[in-house]
Protein backbone atom coordinates (compact mmCIF):
# COMPACT_ATOMS: atom_id res chain seq x y z
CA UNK A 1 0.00 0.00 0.00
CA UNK A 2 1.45 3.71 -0.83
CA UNK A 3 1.75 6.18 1.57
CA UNK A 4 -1.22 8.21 0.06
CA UNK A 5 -3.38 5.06 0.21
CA UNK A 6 -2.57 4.75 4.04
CA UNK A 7 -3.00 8.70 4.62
CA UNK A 8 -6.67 8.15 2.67
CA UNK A 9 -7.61 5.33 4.84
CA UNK A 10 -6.01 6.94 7.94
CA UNK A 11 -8.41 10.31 7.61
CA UNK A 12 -11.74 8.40 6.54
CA UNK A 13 -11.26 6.47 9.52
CA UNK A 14 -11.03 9.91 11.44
CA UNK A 15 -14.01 11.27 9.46
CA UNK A 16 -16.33 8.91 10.32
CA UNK A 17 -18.60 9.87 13.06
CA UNK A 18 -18.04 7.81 16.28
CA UNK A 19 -20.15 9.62 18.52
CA UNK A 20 -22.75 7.86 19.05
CA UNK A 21 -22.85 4.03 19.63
CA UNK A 22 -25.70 1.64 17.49
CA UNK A 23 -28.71 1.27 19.96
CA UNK A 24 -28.35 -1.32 22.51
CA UNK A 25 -30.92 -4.30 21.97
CA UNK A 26 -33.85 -4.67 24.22
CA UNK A 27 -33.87 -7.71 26.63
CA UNK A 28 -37.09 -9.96 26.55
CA UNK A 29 -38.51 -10.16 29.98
CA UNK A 30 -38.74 -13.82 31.05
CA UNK A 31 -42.04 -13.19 33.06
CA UNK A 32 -45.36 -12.72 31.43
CA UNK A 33 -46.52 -9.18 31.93
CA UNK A 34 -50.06 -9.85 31.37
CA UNK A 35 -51.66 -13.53 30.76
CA UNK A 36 -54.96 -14.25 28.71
CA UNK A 37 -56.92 -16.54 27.21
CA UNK A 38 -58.45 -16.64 23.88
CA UNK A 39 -61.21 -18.67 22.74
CA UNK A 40 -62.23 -18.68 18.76
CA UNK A 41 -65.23 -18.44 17.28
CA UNK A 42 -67.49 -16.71 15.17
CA UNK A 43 -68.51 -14.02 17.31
CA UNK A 44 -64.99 -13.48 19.37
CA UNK A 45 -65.05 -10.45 20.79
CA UNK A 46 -61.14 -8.98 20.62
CA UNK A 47 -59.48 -8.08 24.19
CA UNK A 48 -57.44 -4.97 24.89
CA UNK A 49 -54.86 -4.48 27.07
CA UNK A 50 -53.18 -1.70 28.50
CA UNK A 51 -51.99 1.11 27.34
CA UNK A 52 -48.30 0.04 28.22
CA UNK A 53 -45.23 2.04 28.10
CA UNK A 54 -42.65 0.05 26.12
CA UNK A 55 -39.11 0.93 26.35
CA UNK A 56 -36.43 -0.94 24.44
CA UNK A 57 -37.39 -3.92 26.87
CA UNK A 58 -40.81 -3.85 26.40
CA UNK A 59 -43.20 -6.74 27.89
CA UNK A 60 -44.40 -10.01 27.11
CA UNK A 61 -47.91 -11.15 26.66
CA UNK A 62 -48.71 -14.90 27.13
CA UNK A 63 -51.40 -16.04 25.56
CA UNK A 64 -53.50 -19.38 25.23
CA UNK A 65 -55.49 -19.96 21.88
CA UNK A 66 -58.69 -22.22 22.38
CA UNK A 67 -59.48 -22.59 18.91
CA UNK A 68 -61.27 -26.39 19.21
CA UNK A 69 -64.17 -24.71 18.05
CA UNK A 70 -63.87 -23.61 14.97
CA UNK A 71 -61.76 -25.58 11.83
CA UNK A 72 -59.68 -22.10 10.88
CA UNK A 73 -57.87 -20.23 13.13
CA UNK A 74 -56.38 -16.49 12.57
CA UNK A 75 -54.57 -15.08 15.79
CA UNK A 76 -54.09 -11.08 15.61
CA UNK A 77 -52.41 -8.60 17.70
CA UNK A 78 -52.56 -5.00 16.83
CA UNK A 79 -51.77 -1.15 18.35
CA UNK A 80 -53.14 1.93 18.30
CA UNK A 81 -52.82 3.57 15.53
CA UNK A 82 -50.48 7.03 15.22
CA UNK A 83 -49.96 10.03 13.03
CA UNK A 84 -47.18 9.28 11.12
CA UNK A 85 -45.24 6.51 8.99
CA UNK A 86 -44.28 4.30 11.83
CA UNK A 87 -46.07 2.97 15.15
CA UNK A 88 -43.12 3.03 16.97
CA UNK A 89 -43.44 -0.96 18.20
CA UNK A 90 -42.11 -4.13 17.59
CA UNK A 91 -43.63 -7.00 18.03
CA UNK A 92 -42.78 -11.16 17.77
CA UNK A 93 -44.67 -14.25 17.88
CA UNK A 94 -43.03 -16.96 19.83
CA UNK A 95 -43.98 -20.48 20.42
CA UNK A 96 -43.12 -20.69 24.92
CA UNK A 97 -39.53 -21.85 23.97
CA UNK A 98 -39.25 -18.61 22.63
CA UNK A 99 -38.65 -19.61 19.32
CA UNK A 100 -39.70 -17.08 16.94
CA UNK A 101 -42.51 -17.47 15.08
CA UNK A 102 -43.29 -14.30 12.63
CA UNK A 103 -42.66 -10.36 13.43
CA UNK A 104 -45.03 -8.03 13.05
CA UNK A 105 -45.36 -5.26 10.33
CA UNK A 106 -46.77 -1.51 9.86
CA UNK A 107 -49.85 -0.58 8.52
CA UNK A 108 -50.26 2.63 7.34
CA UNK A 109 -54.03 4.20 6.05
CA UNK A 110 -54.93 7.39 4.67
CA UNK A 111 -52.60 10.40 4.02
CA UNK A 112 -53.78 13.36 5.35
CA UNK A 113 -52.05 12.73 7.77
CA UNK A 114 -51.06 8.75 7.92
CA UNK A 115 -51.96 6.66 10.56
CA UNK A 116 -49.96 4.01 11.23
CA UNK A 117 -50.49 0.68 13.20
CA UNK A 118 -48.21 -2.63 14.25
CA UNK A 119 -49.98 -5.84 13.23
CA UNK A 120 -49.50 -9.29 13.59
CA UNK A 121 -51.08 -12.21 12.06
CA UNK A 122 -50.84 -15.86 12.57
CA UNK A 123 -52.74 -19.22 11.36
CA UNK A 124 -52.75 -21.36 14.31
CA UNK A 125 -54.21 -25.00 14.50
CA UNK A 126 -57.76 -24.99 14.04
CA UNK A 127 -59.36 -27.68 16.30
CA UNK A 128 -56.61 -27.30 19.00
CA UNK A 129 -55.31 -25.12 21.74
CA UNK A 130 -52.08 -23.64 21.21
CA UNK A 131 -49.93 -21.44 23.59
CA UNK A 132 -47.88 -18.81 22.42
CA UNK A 133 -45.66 -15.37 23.48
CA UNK A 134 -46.13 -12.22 22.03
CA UNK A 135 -43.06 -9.64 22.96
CA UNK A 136 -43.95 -6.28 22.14
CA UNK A 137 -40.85 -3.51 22.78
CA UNK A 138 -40.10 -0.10 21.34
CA UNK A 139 -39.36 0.17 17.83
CA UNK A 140 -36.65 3.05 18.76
CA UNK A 141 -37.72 5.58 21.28
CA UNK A 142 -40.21 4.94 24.04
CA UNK A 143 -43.84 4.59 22.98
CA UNK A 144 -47.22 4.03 24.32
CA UNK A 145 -49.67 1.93 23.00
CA UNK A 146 -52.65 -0.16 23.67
CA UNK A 147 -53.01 -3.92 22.32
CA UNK A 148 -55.54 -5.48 20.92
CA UNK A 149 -55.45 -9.06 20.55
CA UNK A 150 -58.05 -11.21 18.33
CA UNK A 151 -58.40 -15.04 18.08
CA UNK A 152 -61.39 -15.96 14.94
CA UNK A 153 -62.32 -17.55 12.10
CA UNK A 154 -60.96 -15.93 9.15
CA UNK A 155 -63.60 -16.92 6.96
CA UNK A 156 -66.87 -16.14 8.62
């Protein structure tokens, strides 16, 4: 390498911005920070919880799925919505060994201004009961929602 090559690599290094470190990662909580139980049908009703403050941490939601009485199952979990692009949350569905499951996505309706929601969808065994985790945190800075969670079939 030349002397000018080192010098170049030497004052990019220096250039770059080191002031601020990457965002730590949140840390699940191991407890559940509200339990409930969910039984499908055609007229479930969906249950809301909170509003929670989530920090980078955020909380866990256990949650058993009943769904022996119907032959499709559709779990949902969803947050308020807010003005913007972005709700703000993140959520994952985990089977209790905490294996992940799916992540949840943004929703965003209207323009004028958008309104943005997290939601989270899931087919679980029709027929059967199933217990899962749901770990909803802060996307990046602390945010308040409520959750709504949902348990029906998705054709009736």
């Amino acid at each position: 390498m030349t002397r000018f090559g080192a010098a170049a690599l030497f004052l990019i290094g220096c250039a770059a911005d080191h002031s601020k470190p990457p965002p730590a990662p949140g840390v699940q909580p191991r407890g559940c920070t509200a339990s409930v139980s969910l039984t499908g049908s055609t007229t479930a009703t969906p249950i809301a919880l909170g509003p929670f403050a989530l920090d980078a941490n955020g909380i866990t939601v256990c949650a058993h799925l009943d769904a022996t009485q119907i032959a499709r199952a559709d779990f949902a979990a969803s947050t308020d919505q807010r003005t913007g692009n972005a709700s703000g949350v993140a959520a994952t569905l985990e089977r209790v060994d905490l294996t992940s499951i799916v992540d949840a996505w943004d929703v965003t309706v209207g323009d004028a201004p958008p309104q943005t929601f997290l939601n989270l969808e899931w087919g679980p065994p029709g027929g059967a009961t199933t217990d899962v985790i749901v770990w909803f945190h802060a996307a990046a800075t602390p945010a308040t929602t409520t959750i709504n969670l949902d348990l029906f079939d998705p054709l009736e």
